[in-house]
Protein backbone atom coordinates (compact mmCIF):
# COMPACT_ATOMS: atom_id res chain seq x y z
CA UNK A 1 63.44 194.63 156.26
CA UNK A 2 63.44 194.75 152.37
CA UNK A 3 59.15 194.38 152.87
CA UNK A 4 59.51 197.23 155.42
CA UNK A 5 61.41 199.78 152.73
CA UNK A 6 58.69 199.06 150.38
CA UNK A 7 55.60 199.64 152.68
CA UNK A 8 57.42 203.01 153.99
CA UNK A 9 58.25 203.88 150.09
CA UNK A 10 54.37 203.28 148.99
CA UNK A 11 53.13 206.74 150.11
CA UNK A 12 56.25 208.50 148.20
CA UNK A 13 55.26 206.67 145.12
CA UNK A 14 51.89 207.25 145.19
CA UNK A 15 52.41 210.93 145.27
CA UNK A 16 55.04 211.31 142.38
CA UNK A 17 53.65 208.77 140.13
CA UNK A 18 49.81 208.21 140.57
CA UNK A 19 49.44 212.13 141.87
CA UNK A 20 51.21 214.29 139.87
CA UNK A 21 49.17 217.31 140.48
CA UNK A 22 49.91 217.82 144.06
CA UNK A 23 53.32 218.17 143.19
CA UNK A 24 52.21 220.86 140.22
CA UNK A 25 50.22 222.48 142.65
CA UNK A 26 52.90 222.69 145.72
CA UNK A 27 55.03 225.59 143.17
CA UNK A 28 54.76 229.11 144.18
CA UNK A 29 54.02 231.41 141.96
CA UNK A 30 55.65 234.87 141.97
CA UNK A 31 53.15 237.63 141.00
CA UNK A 32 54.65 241.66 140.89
CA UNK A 33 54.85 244.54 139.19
CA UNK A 34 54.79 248.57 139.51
CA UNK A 35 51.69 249.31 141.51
CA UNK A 36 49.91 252.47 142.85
CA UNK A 37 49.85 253.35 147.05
CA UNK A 38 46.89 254.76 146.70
CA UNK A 39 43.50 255.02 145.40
CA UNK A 40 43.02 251.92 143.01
CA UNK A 41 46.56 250.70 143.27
CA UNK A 42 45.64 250.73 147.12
CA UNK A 43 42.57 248.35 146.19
CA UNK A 44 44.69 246.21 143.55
CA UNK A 45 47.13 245.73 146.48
CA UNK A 46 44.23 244.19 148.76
CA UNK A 47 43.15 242.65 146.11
CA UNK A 48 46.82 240.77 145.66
CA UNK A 49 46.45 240.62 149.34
CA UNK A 50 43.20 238.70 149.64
CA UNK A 51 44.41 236.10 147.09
CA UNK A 52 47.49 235.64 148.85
CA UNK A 53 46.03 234.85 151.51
CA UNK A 54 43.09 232.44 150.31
CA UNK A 55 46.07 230.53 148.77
CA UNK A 56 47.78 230.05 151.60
CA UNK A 57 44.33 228.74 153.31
CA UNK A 58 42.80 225.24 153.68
CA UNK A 59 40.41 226.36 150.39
CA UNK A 60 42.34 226.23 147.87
CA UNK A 61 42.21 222.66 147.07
CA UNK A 62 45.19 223.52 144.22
CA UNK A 63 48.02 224.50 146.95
CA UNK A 64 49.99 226.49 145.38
CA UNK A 65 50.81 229.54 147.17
CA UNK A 66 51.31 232.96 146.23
CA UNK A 67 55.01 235.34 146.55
CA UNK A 68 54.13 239.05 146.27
CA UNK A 69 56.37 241.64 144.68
CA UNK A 70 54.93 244.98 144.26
CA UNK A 71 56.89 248.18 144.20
CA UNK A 72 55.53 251.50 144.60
CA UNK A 73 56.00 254.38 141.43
CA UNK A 74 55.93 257.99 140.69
CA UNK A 75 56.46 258.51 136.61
CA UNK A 76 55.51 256.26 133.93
CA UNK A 77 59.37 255.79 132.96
CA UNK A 78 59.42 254.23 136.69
CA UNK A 79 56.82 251.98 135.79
CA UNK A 80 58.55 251.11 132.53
CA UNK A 81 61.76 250.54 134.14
CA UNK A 82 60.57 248.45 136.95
CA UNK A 83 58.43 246.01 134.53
CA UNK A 84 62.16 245.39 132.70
CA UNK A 85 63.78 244.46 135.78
CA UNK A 86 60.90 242.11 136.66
CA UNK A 87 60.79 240.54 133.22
CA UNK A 88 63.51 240.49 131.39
CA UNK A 89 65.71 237.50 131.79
CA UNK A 90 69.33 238.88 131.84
CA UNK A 91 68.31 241.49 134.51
CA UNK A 92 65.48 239.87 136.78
CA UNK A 93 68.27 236.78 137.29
CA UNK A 94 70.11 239.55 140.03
CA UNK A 95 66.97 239.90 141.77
CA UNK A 96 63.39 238.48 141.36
CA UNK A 97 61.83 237.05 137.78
CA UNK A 98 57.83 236.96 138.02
CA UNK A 99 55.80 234.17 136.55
CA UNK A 100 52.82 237.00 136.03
CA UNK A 101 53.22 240.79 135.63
CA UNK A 102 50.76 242.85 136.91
CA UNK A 103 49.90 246.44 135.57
CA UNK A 104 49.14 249.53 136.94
CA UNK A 105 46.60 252.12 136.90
CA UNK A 106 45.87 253.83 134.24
CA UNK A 107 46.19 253.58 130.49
CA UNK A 108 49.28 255.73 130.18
CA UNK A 109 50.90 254.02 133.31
CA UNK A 110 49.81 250.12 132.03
CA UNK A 111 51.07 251.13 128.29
CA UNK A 112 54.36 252.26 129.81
CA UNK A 113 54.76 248.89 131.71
CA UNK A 114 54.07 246.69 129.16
CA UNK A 115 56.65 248.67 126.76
CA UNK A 116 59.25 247.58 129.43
CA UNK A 117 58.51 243.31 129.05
CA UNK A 118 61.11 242.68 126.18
CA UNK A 119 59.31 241.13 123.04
CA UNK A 120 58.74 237.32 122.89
CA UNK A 121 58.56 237.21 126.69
CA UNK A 122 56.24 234.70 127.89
CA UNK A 123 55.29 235.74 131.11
CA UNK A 124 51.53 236.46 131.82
CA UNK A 125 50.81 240.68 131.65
CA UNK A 126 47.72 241.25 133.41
CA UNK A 127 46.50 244.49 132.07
CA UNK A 128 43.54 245.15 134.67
CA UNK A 129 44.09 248.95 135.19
CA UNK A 130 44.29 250.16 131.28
CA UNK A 131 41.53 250.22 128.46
CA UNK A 132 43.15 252.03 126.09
CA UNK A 133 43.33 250.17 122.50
CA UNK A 134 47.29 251.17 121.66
CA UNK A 135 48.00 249.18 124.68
CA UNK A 136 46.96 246.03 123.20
CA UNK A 137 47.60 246.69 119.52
CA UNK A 138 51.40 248.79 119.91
CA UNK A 139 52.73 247.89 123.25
CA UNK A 140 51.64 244.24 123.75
CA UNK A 141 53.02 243.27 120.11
CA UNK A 142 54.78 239.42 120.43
CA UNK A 143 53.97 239.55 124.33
CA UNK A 144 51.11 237.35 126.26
CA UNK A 145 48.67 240.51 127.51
CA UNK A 146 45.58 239.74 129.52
CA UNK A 147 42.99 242.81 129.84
CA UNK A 148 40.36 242.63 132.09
CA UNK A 149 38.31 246.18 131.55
CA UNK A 150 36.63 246.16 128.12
CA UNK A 151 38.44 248.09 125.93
CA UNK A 152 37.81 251.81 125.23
CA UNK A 153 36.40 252.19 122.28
CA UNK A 154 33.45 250.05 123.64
CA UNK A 155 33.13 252.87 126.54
CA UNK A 156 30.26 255.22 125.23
CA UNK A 157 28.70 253.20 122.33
CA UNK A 158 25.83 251.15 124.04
CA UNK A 159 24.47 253.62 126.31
CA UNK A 160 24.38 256.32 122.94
CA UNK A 161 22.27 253.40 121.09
CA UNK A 162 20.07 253.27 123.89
CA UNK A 163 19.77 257.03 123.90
CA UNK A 164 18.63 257.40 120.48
CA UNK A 165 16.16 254.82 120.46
CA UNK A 166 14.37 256.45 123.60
CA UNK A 167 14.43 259.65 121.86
CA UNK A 168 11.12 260.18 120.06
CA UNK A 169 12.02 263.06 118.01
CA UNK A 170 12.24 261.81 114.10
CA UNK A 171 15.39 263.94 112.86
CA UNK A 172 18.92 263.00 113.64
CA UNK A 173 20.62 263.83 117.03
CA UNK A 174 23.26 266.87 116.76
CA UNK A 175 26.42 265.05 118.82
CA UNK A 176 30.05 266.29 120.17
CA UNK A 177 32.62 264.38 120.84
CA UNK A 178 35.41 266.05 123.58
CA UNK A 179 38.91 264.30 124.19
CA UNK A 180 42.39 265.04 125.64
CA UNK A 181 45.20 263.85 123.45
CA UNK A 182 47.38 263.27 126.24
CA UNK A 183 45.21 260.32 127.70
CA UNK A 184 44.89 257.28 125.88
CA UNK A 185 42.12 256.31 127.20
CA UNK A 186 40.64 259.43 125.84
CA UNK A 187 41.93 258.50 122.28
CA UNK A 188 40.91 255.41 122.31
CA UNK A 189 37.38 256.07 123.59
CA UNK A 190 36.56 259.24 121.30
CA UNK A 191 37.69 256.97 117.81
CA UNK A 192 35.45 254.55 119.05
CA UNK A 193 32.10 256.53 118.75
CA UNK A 194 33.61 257.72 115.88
CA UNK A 195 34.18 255.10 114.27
CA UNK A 196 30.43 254.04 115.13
CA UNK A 197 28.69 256.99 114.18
CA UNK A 198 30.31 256.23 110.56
CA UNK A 199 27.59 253.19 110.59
CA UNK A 200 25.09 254.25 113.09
CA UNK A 201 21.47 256.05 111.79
CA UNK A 202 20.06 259.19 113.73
CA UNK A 203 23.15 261.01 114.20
CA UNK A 204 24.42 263.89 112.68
CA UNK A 205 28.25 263.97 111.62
CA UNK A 206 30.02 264.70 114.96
CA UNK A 207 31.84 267.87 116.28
CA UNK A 208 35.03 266.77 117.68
CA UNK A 209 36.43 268.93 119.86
CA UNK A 210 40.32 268.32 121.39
CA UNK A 211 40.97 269.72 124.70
CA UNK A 212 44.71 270.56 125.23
CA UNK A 213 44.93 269.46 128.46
CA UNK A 214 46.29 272.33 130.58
CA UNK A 215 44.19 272.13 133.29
CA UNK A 216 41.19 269.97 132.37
CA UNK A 217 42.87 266.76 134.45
CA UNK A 218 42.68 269.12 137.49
CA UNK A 219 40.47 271.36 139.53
CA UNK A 220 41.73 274.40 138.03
CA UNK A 221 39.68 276.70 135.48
CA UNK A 222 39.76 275.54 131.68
CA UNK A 223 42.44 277.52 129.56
CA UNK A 224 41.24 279.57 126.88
CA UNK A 225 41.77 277.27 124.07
CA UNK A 226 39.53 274.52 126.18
CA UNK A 227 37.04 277.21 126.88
CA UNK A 228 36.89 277.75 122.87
CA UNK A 229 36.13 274.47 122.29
CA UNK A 230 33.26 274.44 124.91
CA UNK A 231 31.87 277.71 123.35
CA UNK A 232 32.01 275.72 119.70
CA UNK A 233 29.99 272.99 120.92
CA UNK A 234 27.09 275.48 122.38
CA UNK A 235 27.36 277.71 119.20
CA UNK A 236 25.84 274.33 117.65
CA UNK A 237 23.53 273.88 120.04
CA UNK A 238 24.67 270.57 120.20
CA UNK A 239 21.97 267.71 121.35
CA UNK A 240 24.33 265.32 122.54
CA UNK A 241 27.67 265.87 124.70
CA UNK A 242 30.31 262.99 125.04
CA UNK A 243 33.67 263.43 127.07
CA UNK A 244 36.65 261.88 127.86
CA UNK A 245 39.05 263.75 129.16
CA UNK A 246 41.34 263.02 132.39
CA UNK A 247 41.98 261.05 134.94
CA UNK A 248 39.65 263.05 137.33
CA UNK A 249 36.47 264.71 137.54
CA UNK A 250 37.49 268.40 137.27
CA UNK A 251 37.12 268.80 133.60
CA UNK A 252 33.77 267.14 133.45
CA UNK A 253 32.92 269.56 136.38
CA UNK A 254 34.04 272.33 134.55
CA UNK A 255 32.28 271.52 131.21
CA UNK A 256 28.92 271.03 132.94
CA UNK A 257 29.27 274.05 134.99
CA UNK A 258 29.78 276.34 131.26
CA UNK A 259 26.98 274.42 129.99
CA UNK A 260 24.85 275.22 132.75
CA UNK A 261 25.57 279.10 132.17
CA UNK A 262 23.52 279.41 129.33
CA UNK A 263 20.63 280.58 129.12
CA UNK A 264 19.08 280.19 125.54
CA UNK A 265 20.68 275.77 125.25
CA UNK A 266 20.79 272.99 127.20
CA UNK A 267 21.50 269.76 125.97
CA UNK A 268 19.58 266.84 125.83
CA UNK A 269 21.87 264.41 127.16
CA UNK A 270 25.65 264.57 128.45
CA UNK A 271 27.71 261.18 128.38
CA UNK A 272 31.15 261.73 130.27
CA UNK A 273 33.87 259.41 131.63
CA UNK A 274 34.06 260.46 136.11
CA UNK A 275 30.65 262.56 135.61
CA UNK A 276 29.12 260.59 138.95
CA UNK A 277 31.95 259.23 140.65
CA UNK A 278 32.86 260.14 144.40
CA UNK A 279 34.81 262.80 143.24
CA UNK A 280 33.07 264.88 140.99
CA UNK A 281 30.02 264.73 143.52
CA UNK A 282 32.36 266.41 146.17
CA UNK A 283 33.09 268.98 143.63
CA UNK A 284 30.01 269.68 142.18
CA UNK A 285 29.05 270.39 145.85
CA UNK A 286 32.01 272.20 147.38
CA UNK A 287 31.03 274.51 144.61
CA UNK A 288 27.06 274.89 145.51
CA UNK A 289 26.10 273.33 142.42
CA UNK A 290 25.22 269.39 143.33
CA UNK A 291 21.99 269.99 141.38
CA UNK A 292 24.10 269.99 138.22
CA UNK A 293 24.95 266.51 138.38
CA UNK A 294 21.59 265.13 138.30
CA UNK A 295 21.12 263.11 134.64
CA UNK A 296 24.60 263.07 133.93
CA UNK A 297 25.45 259.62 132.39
CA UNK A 298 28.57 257.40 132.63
CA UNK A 299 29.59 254.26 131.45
CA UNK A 300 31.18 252.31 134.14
CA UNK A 301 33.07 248.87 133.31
CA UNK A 302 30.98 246.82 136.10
CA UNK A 303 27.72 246.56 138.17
CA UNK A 304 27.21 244.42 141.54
CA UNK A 305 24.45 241.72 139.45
CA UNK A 306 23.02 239.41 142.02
CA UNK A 307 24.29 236.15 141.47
CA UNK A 308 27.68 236.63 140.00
CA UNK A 309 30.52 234.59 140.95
CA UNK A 310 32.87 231.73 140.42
CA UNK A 311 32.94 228.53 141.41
CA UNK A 312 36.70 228.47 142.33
CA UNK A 313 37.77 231.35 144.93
CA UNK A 314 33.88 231.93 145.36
CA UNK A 315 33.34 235.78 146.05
CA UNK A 316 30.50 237.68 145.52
CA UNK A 317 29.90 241.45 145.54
CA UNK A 318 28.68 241.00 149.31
CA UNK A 319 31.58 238.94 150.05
CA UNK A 320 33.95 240.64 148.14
CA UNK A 321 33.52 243.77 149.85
CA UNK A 322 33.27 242.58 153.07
CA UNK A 323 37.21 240.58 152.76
CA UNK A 324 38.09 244.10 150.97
CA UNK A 325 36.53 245.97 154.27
CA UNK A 326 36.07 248.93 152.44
CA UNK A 327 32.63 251.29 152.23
CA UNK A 328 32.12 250.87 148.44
CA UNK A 329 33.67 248.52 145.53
CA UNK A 330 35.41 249.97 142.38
CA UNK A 331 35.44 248.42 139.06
CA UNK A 332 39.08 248.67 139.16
CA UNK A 333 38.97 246.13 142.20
CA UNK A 334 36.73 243.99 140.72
CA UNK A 335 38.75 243.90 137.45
CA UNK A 336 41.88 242.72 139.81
CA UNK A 337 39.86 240.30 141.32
CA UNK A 338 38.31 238.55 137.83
CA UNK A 339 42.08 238.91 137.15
CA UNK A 340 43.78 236.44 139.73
CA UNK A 341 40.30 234.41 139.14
CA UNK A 342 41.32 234.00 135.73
CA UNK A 343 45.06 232.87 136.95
CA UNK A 344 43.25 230.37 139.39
CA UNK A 345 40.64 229.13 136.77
CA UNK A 346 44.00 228.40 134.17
CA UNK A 347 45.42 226.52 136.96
CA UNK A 348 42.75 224.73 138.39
CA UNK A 349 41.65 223.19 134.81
CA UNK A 350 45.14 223.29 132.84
CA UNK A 351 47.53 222.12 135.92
CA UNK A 352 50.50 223.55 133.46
CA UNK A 353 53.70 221.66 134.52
CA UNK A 354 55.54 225.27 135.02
CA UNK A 355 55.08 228.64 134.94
CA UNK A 356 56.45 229.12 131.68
CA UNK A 357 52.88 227.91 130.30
CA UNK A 358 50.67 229.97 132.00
CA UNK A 359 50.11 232.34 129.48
CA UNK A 360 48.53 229.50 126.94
CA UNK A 361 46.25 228.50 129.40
CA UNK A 362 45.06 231.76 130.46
CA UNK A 363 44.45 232.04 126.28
CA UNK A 364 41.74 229.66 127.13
CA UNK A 365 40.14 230.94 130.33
CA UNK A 366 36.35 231.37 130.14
CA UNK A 367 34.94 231.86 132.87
CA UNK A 368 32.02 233.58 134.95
CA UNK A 369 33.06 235.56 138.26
CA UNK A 370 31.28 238.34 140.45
CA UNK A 371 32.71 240.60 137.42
CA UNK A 372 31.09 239.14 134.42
CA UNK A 373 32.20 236.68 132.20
CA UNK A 374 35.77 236.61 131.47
CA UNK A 375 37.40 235.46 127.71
CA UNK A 376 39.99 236.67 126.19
CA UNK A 377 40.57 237.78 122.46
CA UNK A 378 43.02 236.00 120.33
CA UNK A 379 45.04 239.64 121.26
CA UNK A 380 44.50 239.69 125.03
CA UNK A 381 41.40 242.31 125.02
CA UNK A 382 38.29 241.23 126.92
CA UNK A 383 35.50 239.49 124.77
CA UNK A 384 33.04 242.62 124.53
CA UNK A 385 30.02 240.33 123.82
CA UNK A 386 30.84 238.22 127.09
CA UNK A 387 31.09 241.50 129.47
CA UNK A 388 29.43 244.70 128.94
CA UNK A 389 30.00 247.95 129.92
CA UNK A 390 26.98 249.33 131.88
CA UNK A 391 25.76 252.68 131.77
CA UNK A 392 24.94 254.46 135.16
CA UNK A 393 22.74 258.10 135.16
CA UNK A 394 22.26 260.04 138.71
CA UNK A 395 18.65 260.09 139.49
CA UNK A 396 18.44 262.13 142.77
CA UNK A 397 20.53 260.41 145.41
CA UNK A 398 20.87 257.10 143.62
CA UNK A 399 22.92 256.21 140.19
CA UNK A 400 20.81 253.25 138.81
CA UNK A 401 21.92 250.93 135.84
CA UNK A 402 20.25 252.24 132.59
CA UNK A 403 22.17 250.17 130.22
CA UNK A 404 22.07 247.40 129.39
CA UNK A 405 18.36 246.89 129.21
CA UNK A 406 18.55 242.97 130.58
CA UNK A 407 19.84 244.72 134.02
CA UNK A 408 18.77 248.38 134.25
CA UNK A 409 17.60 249.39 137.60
CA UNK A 410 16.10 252.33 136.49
CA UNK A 411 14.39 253.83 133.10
CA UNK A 412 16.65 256.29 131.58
CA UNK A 413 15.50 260.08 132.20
CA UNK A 414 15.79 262.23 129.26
CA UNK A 415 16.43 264.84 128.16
CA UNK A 416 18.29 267.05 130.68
CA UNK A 417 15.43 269.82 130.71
CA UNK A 418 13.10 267.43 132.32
CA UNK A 419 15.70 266.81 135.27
CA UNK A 420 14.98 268.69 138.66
CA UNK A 421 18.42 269.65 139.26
CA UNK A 422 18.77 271.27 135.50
CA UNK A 423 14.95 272.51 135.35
CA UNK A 424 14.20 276.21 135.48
CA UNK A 425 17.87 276.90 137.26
CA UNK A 426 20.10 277.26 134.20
CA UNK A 427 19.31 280.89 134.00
CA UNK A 428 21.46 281.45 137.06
CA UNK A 429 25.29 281.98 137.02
CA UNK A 430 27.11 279.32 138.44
CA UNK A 431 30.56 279.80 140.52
CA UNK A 432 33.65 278.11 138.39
CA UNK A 433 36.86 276.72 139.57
CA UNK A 434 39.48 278.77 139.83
């Protein structure tokens, strides 16, 4: 009997003594946080989706499994509010405590969130929807933040490098620099190339220009102080354009479209955050103007590069957006996904005992996925020199890589007078939004 007990206890022992990781990797771990319905909170939800389920499937040799808690939001103080209830010890204990925090969309939305994690808290804030700088350096003070974009201030700097060394011409470029105040992002990216341009040759001092924001984040017509500011920047005759205003495309539509109405300037180049996304295409032609578009630059924070992925969930840009099932991939779903690779890659290597040490393992995470390379700075941003931010310009019906010059698809085409859509045509009124 006694030789029976121990032959029936010798399994049992073998997997709490000599395998201690299966019983690590048997915890579920609870992942939430305030989260878009639509547009990329829609795609951060399959992307939450997609892990879940792989975790819960024969491949993930690990086993732990995922617990979802999202919850839809309308107002930043929402956000803010929800993040607190998640997070915070004395009032998640009523209802449901996350082991990792996920952000929204949005660098006003993501800032708002992490304000609501009391300071000191350990859990894990993945910031994958917000670039803006003060939400690393005010709101993430004495709390574990994880960014994967690259940070704003990064946004326009490598494709303007690239721009002046393809220009030929031997005297400095004339540049302006338009922002909205009300968007950190916007902030954040306009003190960037300022700062730059402090150390930078072949630029002249910037113009910097502040928009004040009624109506340039929507389709409506600029106000007259905005319009002012446009006027200032052709007055100058300015060589260069750079803008970063809203969360949509209408004030870059609108900007182009004033441009466009003169007839004695035209700009050599125009850099602008949502100047050849899905939207601003749709407006630019709803309006009869689609030609306007063509040249237009944007930095984008990825690029599907053959042969990118990891070694631990395993996707791919094919295979990505194939489990996604969705026509195109945005960099804001492949930032969630090199996200919850990172949480997999801490797990996989670190095996942390609990929850509670997530955070100092994701500190270490380095990592290549269908993304880029993710590592973290000491203060949660993304490594800039591991992951670039690529530079896209609309050449006809296609928007090829430019920049970086290791994986342009395309030469850059410059200046804007040599484009077909801009040639000979600026002499005509265009139609604005009204």
């Amino acid at each position: 009997v006694v030789a029976r007990l121990v032959e029936c206890a010798m399994p049992l022992f073998y997997l709490l003594v000599l395998c201690p990781f299966d019983v690590v990797a048997s915890h579920v771990i609870k992942v939430g946080g305030p989260l878009q319905t639509t547009g990329h909170g829609f795609h951060g939800r399959k992307v939450l989706e997609l892990w879940k389920d792989w975790a819960s499937s024969p491949a993930n040799k690990l086993g732990f499994t995922v617990e979802l808690h999202i919850q839809p939001f309308f107002t930043s103080t929402m956000a803010k509010k929800m993040a607190t209830q998640m997070t915070d010890p004395e009032v998640c204990k009523s209802g449901v405590c996350v082991d990792v925090l996920v952000c929204p969309y949005g660098s006003n939305s993501a800032y708002a969130a992490v304000e609501g994690v009391p300071e000191g808290s350990n859990v894990p804030i993945m910031v994958w929807g917000g670039a803006a700088e003060n939400i690393f350096r005010v709101a993430c003070k004495h709390k574990r933040c994880f960014g994967t974009l690259a940070t704003a201030s990064n946004y326009f700097i490598g494709g303007l490098s690239n721009l002046r060394a393809t220009d030929q011409s031997p005297d400095p470029l004339s540049i302006a620099l338009i922002g909205n105040p009300a968007y950190k992002f916007s902030v954040s990216a306009i003190d960037g190339v300022r700062q730059w341009l402090r150390e930078a040759k072949g630029f002249h001092p910037p113009i910097v220009k502040q928009f004040t924001g009624t109506g340039i984040a929507s389709a409506g017509s600029l106000s007259p102080s905005d319009e002012a500011a446009v006027d200032e920047v052709i007055k100058n005759k300015t060589d260069v354009v750079v803008m970063a205003g809203g969360d949509t495309s209408g004030d870059v539509v609108q900007v182009v479209l004033r441009l466009a109405n003169q007839t004695d300037y035209m700009p050599k180049a125009i850099f602008a955050k949502n100047a050849i996304t899905h939207e601003s295409q749709d407006l630019f032609r709803s309006l009869g103007h689609l030609g306007y578009q063509e040249c237009l630059l944007m930095p984008t924070q990825w690029a599907a590069i053959r042969g990118l992925k990891d070694n631990i969930v395993g996707w791919d840009p094919e295979s990505f957006q194939k489990d996604l099932g969705i026509g195109y991939i945005t960099y804001h779903a492949v930032s969630a996904a090199a996200a919850v690779i990172s949480i997999t890659h801490a797990i996989q290597k670190w095996s942390p005992t609990d929850w509670t040490h997530l955070a100092d393992q994701l500190a270490k995470v380095d990592i290549q996925t269908l993304y880029g390379r993710v590592r973290f700075n000491k203060d949660g941003t993304l490594n800039a020199h591991s992951k670039p931010i690529y530079v896209r310009q609309r050449q006809g019906t296609t928007s090829p890589i430019i920049y970086p010059l290791a994986q342009r698809t395309s030469g850059l085409e410059f200046p804007l007078s040599k484009c077909s859509g801009w040639n000979g045509k600026n002499a005509t009124e265009v139609s604005m939004m009204v």
